[in-house]
C-alpha atoms as a PDB file:
ATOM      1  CA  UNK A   1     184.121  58.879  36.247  1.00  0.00           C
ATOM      2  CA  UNK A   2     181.801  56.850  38.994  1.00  0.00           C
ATOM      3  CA  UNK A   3     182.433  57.743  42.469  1.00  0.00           C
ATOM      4  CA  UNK A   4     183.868  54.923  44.955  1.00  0.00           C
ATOM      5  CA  UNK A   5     180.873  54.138  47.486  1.00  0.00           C
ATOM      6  CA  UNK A   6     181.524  52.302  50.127  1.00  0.00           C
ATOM      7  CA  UNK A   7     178.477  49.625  50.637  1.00  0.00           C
ATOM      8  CA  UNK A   8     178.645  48.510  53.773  1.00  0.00           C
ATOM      9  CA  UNK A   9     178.181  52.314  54.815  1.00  0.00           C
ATOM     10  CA  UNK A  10     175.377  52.757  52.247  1.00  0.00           C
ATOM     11  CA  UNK A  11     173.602  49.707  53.518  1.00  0.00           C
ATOM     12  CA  UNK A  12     173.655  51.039  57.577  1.00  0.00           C
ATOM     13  CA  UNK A  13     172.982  54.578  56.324  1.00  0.00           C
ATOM     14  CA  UNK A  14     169.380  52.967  54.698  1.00  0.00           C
ATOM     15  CA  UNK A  15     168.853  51.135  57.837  1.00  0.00           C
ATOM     16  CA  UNK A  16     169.086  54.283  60.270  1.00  0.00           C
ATOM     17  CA  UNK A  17     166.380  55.679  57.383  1.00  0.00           C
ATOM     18  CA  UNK A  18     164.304  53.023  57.675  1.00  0.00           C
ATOM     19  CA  UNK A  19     164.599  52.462  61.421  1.00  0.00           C
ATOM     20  CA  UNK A  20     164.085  56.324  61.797  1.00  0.00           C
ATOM     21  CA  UNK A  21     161.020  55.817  59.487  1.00  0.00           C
ATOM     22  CA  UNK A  22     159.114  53.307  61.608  1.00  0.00           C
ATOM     23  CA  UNK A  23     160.265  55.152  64.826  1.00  0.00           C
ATOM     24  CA  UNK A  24     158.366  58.286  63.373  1.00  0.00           C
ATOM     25  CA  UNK A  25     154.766  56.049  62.712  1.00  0.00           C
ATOM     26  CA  UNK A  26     155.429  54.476  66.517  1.00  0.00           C
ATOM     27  CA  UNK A  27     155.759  58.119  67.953  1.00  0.00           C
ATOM     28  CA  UNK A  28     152.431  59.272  66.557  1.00  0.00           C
ATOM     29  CA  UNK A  29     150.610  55.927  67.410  1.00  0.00           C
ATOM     30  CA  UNK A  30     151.782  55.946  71.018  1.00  0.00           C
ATOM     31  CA  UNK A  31     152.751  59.505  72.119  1.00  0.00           C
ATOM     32  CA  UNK A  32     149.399  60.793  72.833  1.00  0.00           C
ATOM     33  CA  UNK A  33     147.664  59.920  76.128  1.00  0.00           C
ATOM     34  CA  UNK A  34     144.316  58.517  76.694  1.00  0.00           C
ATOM     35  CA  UNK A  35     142.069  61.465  76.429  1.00  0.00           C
ATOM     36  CA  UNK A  36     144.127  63.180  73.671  1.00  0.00           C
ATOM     37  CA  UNK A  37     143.685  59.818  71.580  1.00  0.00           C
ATOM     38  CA  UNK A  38     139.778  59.455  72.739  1.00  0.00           C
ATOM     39  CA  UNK A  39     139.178  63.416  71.728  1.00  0.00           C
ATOM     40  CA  UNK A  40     140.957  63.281  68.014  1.00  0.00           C
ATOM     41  CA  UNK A  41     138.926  59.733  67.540  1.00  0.00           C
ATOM     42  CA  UNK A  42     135.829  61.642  68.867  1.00  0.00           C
ATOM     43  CA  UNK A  43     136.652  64.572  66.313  1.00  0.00           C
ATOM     44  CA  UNK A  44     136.706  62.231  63.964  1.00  0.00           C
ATOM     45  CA  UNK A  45     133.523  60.295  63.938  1.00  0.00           C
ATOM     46  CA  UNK A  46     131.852  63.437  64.183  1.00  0.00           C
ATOM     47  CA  UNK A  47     133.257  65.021  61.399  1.00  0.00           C
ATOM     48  CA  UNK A  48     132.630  61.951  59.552  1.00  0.00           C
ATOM     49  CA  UNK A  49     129.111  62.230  60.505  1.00  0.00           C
ATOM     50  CA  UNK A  50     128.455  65.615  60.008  1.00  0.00           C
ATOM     51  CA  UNK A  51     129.869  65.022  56.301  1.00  0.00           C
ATOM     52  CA  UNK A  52     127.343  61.964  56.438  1.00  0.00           C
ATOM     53  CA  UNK A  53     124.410  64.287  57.536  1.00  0.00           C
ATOM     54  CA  UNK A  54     124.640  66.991  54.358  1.00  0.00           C
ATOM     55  CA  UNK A  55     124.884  64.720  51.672  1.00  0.00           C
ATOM     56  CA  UNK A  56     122.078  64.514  49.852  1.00  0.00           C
ATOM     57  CA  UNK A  57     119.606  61.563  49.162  1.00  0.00           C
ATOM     58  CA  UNK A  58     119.701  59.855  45.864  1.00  0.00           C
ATOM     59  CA  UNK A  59     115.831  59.236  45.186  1.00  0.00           C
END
């Protein structure tokens, strides 16, 4: 036999979730500071270009 659910309490309990979710993405966009944010975007492009620098040339 189904259990009784009630829906209103189902429906908050997937908005906390989904509140919770986009609170999570917000924290990592705007909890570093400046120079944190400028070093990992610094690490970045140069890890991008050092992959960039050993590929190899397709002639």
């Amino acid at each position: 036999m189904s259990k009784v659910v009630n829906l209103r309490s189902v429906r908050k309990t997937k908005a906390r979730h989904a509140k919770e979710v986009i609170a999570e993405a917000s924290r990592v966009e705007h909890g570093l500071s400046k120079s944190a944010h400028n070093k990992a975007k610094a690490l970045a492009k140069k890890g991008r270009s050092d992959l960039e620098g050993h590929r190899l040339d397709e002639d």
